[in-house]
C-alpha atoms as a PDB file:
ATOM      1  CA  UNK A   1       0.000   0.000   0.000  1.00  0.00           C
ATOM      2  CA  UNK A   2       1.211   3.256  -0.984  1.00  0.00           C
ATOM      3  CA  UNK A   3       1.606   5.830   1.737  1.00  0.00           C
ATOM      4  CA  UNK A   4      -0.628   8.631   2.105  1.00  0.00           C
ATOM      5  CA  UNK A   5       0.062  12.246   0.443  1.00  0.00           C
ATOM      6  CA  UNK A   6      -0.402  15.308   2.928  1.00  0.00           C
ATOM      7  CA  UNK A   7      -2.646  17.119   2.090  1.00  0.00           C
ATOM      8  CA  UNK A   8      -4.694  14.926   0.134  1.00  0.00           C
ATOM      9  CA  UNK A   9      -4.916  16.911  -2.905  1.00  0.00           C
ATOM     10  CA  UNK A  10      -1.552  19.114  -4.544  1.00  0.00           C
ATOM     11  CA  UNK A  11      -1.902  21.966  -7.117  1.00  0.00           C
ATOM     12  CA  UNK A  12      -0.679  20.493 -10.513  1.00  0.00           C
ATOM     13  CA  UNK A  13       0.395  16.427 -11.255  1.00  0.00           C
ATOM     14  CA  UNK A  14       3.840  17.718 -11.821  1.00  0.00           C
ATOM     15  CA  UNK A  15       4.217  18.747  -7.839  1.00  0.00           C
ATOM     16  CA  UNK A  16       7.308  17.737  -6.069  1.00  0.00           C
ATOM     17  CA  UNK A  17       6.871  15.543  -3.241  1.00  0.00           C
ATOM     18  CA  UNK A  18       9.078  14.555  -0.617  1.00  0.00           C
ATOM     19  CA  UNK A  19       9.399  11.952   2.330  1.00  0.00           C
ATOM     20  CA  UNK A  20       8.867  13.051   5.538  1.00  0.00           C
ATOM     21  CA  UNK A  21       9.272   9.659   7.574  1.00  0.00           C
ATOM     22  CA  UNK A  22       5.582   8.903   7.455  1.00  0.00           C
ATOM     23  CA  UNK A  23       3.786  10.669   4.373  1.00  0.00           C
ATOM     24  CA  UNK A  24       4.628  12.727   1.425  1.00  0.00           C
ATOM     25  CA  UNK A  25       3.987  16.028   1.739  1.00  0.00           C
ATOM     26  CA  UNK A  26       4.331  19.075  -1.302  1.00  0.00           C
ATOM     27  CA  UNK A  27       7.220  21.313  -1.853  1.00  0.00           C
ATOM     28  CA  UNK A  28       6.668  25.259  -1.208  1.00  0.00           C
ATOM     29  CA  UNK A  29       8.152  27.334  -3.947  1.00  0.00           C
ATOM     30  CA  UNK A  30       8.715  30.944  -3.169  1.00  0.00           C
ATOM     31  CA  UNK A  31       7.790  34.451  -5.286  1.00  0.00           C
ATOM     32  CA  UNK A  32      11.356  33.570  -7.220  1.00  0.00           C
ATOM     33  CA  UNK A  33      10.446  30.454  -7.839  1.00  0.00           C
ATOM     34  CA  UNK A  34      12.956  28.023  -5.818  1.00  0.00           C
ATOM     35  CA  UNK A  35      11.559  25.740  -3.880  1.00  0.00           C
ATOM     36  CA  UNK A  36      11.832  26.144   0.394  1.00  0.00           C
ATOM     37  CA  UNK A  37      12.084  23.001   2.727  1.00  0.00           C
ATOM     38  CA  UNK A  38      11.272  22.728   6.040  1.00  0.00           C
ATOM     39  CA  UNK A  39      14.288  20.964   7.869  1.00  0.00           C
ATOM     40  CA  UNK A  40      13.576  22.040  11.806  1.00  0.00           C
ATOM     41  CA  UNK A  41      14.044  18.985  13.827  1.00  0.00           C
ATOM     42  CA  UNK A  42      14.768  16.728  10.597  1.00  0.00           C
ATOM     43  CA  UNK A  43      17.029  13.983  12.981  1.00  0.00           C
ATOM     44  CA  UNK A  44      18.712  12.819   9.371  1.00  0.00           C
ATOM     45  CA  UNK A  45      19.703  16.515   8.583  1.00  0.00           C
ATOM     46  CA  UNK A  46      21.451  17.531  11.393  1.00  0.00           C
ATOM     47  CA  UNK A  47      23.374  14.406  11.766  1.00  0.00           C
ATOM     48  CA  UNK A  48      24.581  15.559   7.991  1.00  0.00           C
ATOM     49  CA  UNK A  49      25.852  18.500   9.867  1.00  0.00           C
ATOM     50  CA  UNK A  50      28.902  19.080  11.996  1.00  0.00           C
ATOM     51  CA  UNK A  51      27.599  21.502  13.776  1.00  0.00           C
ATOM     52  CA  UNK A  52      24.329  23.297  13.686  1.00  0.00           C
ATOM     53  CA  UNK A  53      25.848  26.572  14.800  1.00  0.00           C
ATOM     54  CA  UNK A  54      28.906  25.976  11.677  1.00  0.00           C
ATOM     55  CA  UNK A  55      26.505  24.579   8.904  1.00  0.00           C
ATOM     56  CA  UNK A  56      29.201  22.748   7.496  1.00  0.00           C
ATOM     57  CA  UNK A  57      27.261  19.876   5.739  1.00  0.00           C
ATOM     58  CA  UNK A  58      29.446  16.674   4.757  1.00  0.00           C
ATOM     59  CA  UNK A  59      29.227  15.487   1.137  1.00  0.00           C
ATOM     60  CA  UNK A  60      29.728  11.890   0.263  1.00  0.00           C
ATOM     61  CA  UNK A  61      33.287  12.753  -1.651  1.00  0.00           C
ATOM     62  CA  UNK A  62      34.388  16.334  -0.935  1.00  0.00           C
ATOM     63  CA  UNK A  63      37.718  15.430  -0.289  1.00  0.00           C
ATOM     64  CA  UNK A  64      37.579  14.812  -4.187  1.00  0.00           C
ATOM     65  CA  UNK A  65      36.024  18.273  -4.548  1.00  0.00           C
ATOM     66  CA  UNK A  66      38.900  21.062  -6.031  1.00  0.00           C
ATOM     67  CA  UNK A  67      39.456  23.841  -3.877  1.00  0.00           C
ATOM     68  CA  UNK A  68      42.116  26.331  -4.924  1.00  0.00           C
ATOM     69  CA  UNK A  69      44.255  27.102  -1.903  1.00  0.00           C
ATOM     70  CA  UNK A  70      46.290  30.095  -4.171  1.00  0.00           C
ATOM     71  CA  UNK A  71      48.989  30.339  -6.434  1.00  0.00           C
ATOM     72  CA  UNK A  72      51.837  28.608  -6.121  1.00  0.00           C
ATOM     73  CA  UNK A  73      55.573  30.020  -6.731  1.00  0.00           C
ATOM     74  CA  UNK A  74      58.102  28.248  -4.409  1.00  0.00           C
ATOM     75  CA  UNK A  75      61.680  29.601  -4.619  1.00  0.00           C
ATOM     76  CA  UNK A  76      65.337  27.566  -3.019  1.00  0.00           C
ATOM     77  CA  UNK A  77      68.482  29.263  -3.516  1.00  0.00           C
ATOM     78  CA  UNK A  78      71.296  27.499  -2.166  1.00  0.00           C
ATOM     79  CA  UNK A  79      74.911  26.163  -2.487  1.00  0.00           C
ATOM     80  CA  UNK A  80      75.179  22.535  -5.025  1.00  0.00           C
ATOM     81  CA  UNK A  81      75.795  19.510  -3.013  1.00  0.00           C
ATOM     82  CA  UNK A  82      78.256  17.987  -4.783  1.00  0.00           C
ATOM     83  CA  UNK A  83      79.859  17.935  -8.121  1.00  0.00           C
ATOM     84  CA  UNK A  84      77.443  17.237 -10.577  1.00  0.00           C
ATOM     85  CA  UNK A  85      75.097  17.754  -7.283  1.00  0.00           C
ATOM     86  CA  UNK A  86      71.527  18.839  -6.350  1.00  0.00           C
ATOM     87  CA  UNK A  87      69.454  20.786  -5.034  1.00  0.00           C
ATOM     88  CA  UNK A  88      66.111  20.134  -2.888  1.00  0.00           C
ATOM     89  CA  UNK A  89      62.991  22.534  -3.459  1.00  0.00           C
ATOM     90  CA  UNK A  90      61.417  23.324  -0.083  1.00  0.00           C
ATOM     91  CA  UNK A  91      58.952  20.686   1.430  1.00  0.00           C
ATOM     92  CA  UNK A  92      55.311  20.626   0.670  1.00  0.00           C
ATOM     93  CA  UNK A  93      53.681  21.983   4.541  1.00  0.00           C
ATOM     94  CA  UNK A  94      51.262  19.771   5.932  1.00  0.00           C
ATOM     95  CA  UNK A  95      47.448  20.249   5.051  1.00  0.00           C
ATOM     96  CA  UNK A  96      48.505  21.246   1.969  1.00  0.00           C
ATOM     97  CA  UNK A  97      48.809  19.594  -1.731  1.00  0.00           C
ATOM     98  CA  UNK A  98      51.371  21.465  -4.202  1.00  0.00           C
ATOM     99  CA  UNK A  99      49.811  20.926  -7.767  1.00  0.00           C
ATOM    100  CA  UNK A 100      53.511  21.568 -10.118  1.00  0.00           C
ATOM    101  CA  UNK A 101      53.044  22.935 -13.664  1.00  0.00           C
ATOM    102  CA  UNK A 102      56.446  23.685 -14.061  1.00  0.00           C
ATOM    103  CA  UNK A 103      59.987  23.829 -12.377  1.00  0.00           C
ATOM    104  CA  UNK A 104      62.926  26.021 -13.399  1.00  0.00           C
ATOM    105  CA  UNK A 105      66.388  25.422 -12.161  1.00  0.00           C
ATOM    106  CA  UNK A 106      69.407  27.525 -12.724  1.00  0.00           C
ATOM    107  CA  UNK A 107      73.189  27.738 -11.842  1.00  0.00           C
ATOM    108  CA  UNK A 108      73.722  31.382 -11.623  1.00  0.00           C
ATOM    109  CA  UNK A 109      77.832  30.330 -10.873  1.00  0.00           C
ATOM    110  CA  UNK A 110      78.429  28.292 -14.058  1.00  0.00           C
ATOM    111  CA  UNK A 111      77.479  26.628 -17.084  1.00  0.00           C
ATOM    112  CA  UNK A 112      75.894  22.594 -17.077  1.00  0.00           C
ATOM    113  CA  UNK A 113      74.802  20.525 -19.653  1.00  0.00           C
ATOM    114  CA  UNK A 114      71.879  18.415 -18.076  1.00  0.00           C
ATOM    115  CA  UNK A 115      69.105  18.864 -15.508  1.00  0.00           C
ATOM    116  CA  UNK A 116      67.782  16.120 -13.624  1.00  0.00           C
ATOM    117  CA  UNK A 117      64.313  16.518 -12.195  1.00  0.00           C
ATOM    118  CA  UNK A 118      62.926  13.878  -9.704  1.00  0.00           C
ATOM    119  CA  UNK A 119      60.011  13.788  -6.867  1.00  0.00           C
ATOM    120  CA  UNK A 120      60.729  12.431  -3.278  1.00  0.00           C
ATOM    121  CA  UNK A 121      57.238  10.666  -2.030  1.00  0.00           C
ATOM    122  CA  UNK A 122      57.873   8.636   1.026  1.00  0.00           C
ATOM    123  CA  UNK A 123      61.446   8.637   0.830  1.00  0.00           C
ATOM    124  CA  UNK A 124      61.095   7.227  -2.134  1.00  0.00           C
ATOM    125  CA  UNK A 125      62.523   8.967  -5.684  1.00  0.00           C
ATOM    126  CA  UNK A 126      60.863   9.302  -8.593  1.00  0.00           C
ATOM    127  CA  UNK A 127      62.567  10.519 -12.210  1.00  0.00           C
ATOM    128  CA  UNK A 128      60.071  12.769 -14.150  1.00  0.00           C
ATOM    129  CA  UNK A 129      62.112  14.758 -16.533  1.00  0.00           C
ATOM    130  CA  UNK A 130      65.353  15.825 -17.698  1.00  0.00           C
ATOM    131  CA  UNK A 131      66.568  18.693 -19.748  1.00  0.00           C
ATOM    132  CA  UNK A 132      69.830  18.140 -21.901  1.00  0.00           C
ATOM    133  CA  UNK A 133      71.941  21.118 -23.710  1.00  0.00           C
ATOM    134  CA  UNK A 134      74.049  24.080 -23.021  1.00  0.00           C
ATOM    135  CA  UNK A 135      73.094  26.041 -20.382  1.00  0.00           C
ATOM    136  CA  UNK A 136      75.212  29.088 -19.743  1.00  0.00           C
ATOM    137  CA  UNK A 137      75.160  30.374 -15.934  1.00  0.00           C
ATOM    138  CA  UNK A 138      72.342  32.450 -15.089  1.00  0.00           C
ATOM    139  CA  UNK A 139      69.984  31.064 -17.619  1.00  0.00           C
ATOM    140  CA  UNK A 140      66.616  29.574 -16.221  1.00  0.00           C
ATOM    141  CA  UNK A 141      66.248  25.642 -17.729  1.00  0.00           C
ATOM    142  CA  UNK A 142      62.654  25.149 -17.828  1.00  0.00           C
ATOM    143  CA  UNK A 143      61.103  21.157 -17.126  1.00  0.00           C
ATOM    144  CA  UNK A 144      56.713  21.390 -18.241  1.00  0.00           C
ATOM    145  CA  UNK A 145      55.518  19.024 -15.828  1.00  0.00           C
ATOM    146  CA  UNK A 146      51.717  18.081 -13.668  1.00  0.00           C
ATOM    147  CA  UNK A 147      53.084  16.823 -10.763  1.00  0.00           C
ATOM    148  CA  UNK A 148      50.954  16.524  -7.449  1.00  0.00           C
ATOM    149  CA  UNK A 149      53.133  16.635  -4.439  1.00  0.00           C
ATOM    150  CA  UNK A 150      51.672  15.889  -0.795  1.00  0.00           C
ATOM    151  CA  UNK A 151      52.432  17.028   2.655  1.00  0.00           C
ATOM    152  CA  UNK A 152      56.477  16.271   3.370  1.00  0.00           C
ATOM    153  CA  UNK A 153      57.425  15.717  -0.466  1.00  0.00           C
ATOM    154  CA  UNK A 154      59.824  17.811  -2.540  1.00  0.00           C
ATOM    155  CA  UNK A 155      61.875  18.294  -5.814  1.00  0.00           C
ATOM    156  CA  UNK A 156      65.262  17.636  -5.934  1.00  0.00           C
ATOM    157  CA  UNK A 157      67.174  18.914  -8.816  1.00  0.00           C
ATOM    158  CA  UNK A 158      70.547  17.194 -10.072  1.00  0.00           C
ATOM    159  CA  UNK A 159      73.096  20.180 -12.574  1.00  0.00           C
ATOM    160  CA  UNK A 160      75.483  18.171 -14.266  1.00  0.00           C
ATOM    161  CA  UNK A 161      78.461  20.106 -15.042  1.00  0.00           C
ATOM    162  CA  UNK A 162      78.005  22.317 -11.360  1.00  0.00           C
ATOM    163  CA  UNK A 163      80.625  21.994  -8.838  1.00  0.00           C
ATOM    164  CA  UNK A 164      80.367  22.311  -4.942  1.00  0.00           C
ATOM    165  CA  UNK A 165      79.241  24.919  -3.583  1.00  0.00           C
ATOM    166  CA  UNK A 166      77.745  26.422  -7.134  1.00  0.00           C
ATOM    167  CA  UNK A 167      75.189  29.018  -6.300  1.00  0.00           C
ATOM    168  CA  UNK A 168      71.701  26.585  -7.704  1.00  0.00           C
ATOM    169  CA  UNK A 169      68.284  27.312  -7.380  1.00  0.00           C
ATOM    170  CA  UNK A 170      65.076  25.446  -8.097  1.00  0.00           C
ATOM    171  CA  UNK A 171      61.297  26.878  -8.489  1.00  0.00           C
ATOM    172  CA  UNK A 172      58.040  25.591  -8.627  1.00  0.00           C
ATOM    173  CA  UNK A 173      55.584  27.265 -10.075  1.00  0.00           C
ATOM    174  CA  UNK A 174      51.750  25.735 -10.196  1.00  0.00           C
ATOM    175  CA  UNK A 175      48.894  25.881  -7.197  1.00  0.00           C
ATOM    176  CA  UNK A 176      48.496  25.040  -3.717  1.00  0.00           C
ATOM    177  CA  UNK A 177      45.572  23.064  -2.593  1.00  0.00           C
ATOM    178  CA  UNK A 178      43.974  22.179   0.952  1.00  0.00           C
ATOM    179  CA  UNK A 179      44.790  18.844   1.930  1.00  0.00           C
ATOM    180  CA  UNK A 180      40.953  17.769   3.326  1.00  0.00           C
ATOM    181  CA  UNK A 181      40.397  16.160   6.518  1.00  0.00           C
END
Protein backbone atom coordinates (compact mmCIF):
# COMPACT_ATOMS: atom_id res chain seq x y z
CA UNK A 1 0.00 0.00 0.00
CA UNK A 2 1.21 3.26 -0.98
CA UNK A 3 1.61 5.83 1.74
CA UNK A 4 -0.63 8.63 2.10
CA UNK A 5 0.06 12.25 0.44
CA UNK A 6 -0.40 15.31 2.93
CA UNK A 7 -2.65 17.12 2.09
CA UNK A 8 -4.69 14.93 0.13
CA UNK A 9 -4.92 16.91 -2.90
CA UNK A 10 -1.55 19.11 -4.54
CA UNK A 11 -1.90 21.97 -7.12
CA UNK A 12 -0.68 20.49 -10.51
CA UNK A 13 0.39 16.43 -11.26
CA UNK A 14 3.84 17.72 -11.82
CA UNK A 15 4.22 18.75 -7.84
CA UNK A 16 7.31 17.74 -6.07
CA UNK A 17 6.87 15.54 -3.24
CA UNK A 18 9.08 14.56 -0.62
CA UNK A 19 9.40 11.95 2.33
CA UNK A 20 8.87 13.05 5.54
CA UNK A 21 9.27 9.66 7.57
CA UNK A 22 5.58 8.90 7.45
CA UNK A 23 3.79 10.67 4.37
CA UNK A 24 4.63 12.73 1.43
CA UNK A 25 3.99 16.03 1.74
CA UNK A 26 4.33 19.07 -1.30
CA UNK A 27 7.22 21.31 -1.85
CA UNK A 28 6.67 25.26 -1.21
CA UNK A 29 8.15 27.33 -3.95
CA UNK A 30 8.71 30.94 -3.17
CA UNK A 31 7.79 34.45 -5.29
CA UNK A 32 11.36 33.57 -7.22
CA UNK A 33 10.45 30.45 -7.84
CA UNK A 34 12.96 28.02 -5.82
CA UNK A 35 11.56 25.74 -3.88
CA UNK A 36 11.83 26.14 0.39
CA UNK A 37 12.08 23.00 2.73
CA UNK A 38 11.27 22.73 6.04
CA UNK A 39 14.29 20.96 7.87
CA UNK A 40 13.58 22.04 11.81
CA UNK A 41 14.04 18.99 13.83
CA UNK A 42 14.77 16.73 10.60
CA UNK A 43 17.03 13.98 12.98
CA UNK A 44 18.71 12.82 9.37
CA UNK A 45 19.70 16.52 8.58
CA UNK A 46 21.45 17.53 11.39
CA UNK A 47 23.37 14.41 11.77
CA UNK A 48 24.58 15.56 7.99
CA UNK A 49 25.85 18.50 9.87
CA UNK A 50 28.90 19.08 12.00
CA UNK A 51 27.60 21.50 13.78
CA UNK A 52 24.33 23.30 13.69
CA UNK A 53 25.85 26.57 14.80
CA UNK A 54 28.91 25.98 11.68
CA UNK A 55 26.51 24.58 8.90
CA UNK A 56 29.20 22.75 7.50
CA UNK A 57 27.26 19.88 5.74
CA UNK A 58 29.45 16.67 4.76
CA UNK A 59 29.23 15.49 1.14
CA UNK A 60 29.73 11.89 0.26
CA UNK A 61 33.29 12.75 -1.65
CA UNK A 62 34.39 16.33 -0.93
CA UNK A 63 37.72 15.43 -0.29
CA UNK A 64 37.58 14.81 -4.19
CA UNK A 65 36.02 18.27 -4.55
CA UNK A 66 38.90 21.06 -6.03
CA UNK A 67 39.46 23.84 -3.88
CA UNK A 68 42.12 26.33 -4.92
CA UNK A 69 44.25 27.10 -1.90
CA UNK A 70 46.29 30.09 -4.17
CA UNK A 71 48.99 30.34 -6.43
CA UNK A 72 51.84 28.61 -6.12
CA UNK A 73 55.57 30.02 -6.73
CA UNK A 74 58.10 28.25 -4.41
CA UNK A 75 61.68 29.60 -4.62
CA UNK A 76 65.34 27.57 -3.02
CA UNK A 77 68.48 29.26 -3.52
CA UNK A 78 71.30 27.50 -2.17
CA UNK A 79 74.91 26.16 -2.49
CA UNK A 80 75.18 22.53 -5.02
CA UNK A 81 75.79 19.51 -3.01
CA UNK A 82 78.26 17.99 -4.78
CA UNK A 83 79.86 17.94 -8.12
CA UNK A 84 77.44 17.24 -10.58
CA UNK A 85 75.10 17.75 -7.28
CA UNK A 86 71.53 18.84 -6.35
CA UNK A 87 69.45 20.79 -5.03
CA UNK A 88 66.11 20.13 -2.89
CA UNK A 89 62.99 22.53 -3.46
CA UNK A 90 61.42 23.32 -0.08
CA UNK A 91 58.95 20.69 1.43
CA UNK A 92 55.31 20.63 0.67
CA UNK A 93 53.68 21.98 4.54
CA UNK A 94 51.26 19.77 5.93
CA UNK A 95 47.45 20.25 5.05
CA UNK A 96 48.51 21.25 1.97
CA UNK A 97 48.81 19.59 -1.73
CA UNK A 98 51.37 21.46 -4.20
CA UNK A 99 49.81 20.93 -7.77
CA UNK A 100 53.51 21.57 -10.12
CA UNK A 101 53.04 22.93 -13.66
CA UNK A 102 56.45 23.68 -14.06
CA UNK A 103 59.99 23.83 -12.38
CA UNK A 104 62.93 26.02 -13.40
CA UNK A 105 66.39 25.42 -12.16
CA UNK A 106 69.41 27.52 -12.72
CA UNK A 107 73.19 27.74 -11.84
CA UNK A 108 73.72 31.38 -11.62
CA UNK A 109 77.83 30.33 -10.87
CA UNK A 110 78.43 28.29 -14.06
CA UNK A 111 77.48 26.63 -17.08
CA UNK A 112 75.89 22.59 -17.08
CA UNK A 113 74.80 20.53 -19.65
CA UNK A 114 71.88 18.42 -18.08
CA UNK A 115 69.11 18.86 -15.51
CA UNK A 116 67.78 16.12 -13.62
CA UNK A 117 64.31 16.52 -12.19
CA UNK A 118 62.93 13.88 -9.70
CA UNK A 119 60.01 13.79 -6.87
CA UNK A 120 60.73 12.43 -3.28
CA UNK A 121 57.24 10.67 -2.03
CA UNK A 122 57.87 8.64 1.03
CA UNK A 123 61.45 8.64 0.83
CA UNK A 124 61.10 7.23 -2.13
CA UNK A 125 62.52 8.97 -5.68
CA UNK A 126 60.86 9.30 -8.59
CA UNK A 127 62.57 10.52 -12.21
CA UNK A 128 60.07 12.77 -14.15
CA UNK A 129 62.11 14.76 -16.53
CA UNK A 130 65.35 15.82 -17.70
CA UNK A 131 66.57 18.69 -19.75
CA UNK A 132 69.83 18.14 -21.90
CA UNK A 133 71.94 21.12 -23.71
CA UNK A 134 74.05 24.08 -23.02
CA UNK A 135 73.09 26.04 -20.38
CA UNK A 136 75.21 29.09 -19.74
CA UNK A 137 75.16 30.37 -15.93
CA UNK A 138 72.34 32.45 -15.09
CA UNK A 139 69.98 31.06 -17.62
CA UNK A 140 66.62 29.57 -16.22
CA UNK A 141 66.25 25.64 -17.73
CA UNK A 142 62.65 25.15 -17.83
CA UNK A 143 61.10 21.16 -17.13
CA UNK A 144 56.71 21.39 -18.24
CA UNK A 145 55.52 19.02 -15.83
CA UNK A 146 51.72 18.08 -13.67
CA UNK A 147 53.08 16.82 -10.76
CA UNK A 148 50.95 16.52 -7.45
CA UNK A 149 53.13 16.64 -4.44
CA UNK A 150 51.67 15.89 -0.79
CA UNK A 151 52.43 17.03 2.66
CA UNK A 152 56.48 16.27 3.37
CA UNK A 153 57.42 15.72 -0.47
CA UNK A 154 59.82 17.81 -2.54
CA UNK A 155 61.88 18.29 -5.81
CA UNK A 156 65.26 17.64 -5.93
CA UNK A 157 67.17 18.91 -8.82
CA UNK A 158 70.55 17.19 -10.07
CA UNK A 159 73.10 20.18 -12.57
CA UNK A 160 75.48 18.17 -14.27
CA UNK A 161 78.46 20.11 -15.04
CA UNK A 162 78.00 22.32 -11.36
CA UNK A 163 80.62 21.99 -8.84
CA UNK A 164 80.37 22.31 -4.94
CA UNK A 165 79.24 24.92 -3.58
CA UNK A 166 77.75 26.42 -7.13
CA UNK A 167 75.19 29.02 -6.30
CA UNK A 168 71.70 26.58 -7.70
CA UNK A 169 68.28 27.31 -7.38
CA UNK A 170 65.08 25.45 -8.10
CA UNK A 171 61.30 26.88 -8.49
CA UNK A 172 58.04 25.59 -8.63
CA UNK A 173 55.58 27.27 -10.08
CA UNK A 174 51.75 25.74 -10.20
CA UNK A 175 48.89 25.88 -7.20
CA UNK A 176 48.50 25.04 -3.72
CA UNK A 177 45.57 23.06 -2.59
CA UNK A 178 43.97 22.18 0.95
CA UNK A 179 44.79 18.84 1.93
CA UNK A 180 40.95 17.77 3.33
CA UNK A 181 40.40 16.16 6.52
Amino acid sequence: MMPEILPDHVSSPRTALFWDGTAYRPGTIDAAGHIQIDVLGNANLDGALQSVATNRLIVRGEDQLFSLKEPLYDHRSAGCSAIDGYLNSNVVPANTIWVVTRIASRNTTRATTEHRYEVNHNVVFYQIGKETGAFAAGVNVYEPCRIVLGPNDYLRVYYIGALLGNTVSVTAIGYQMTLET
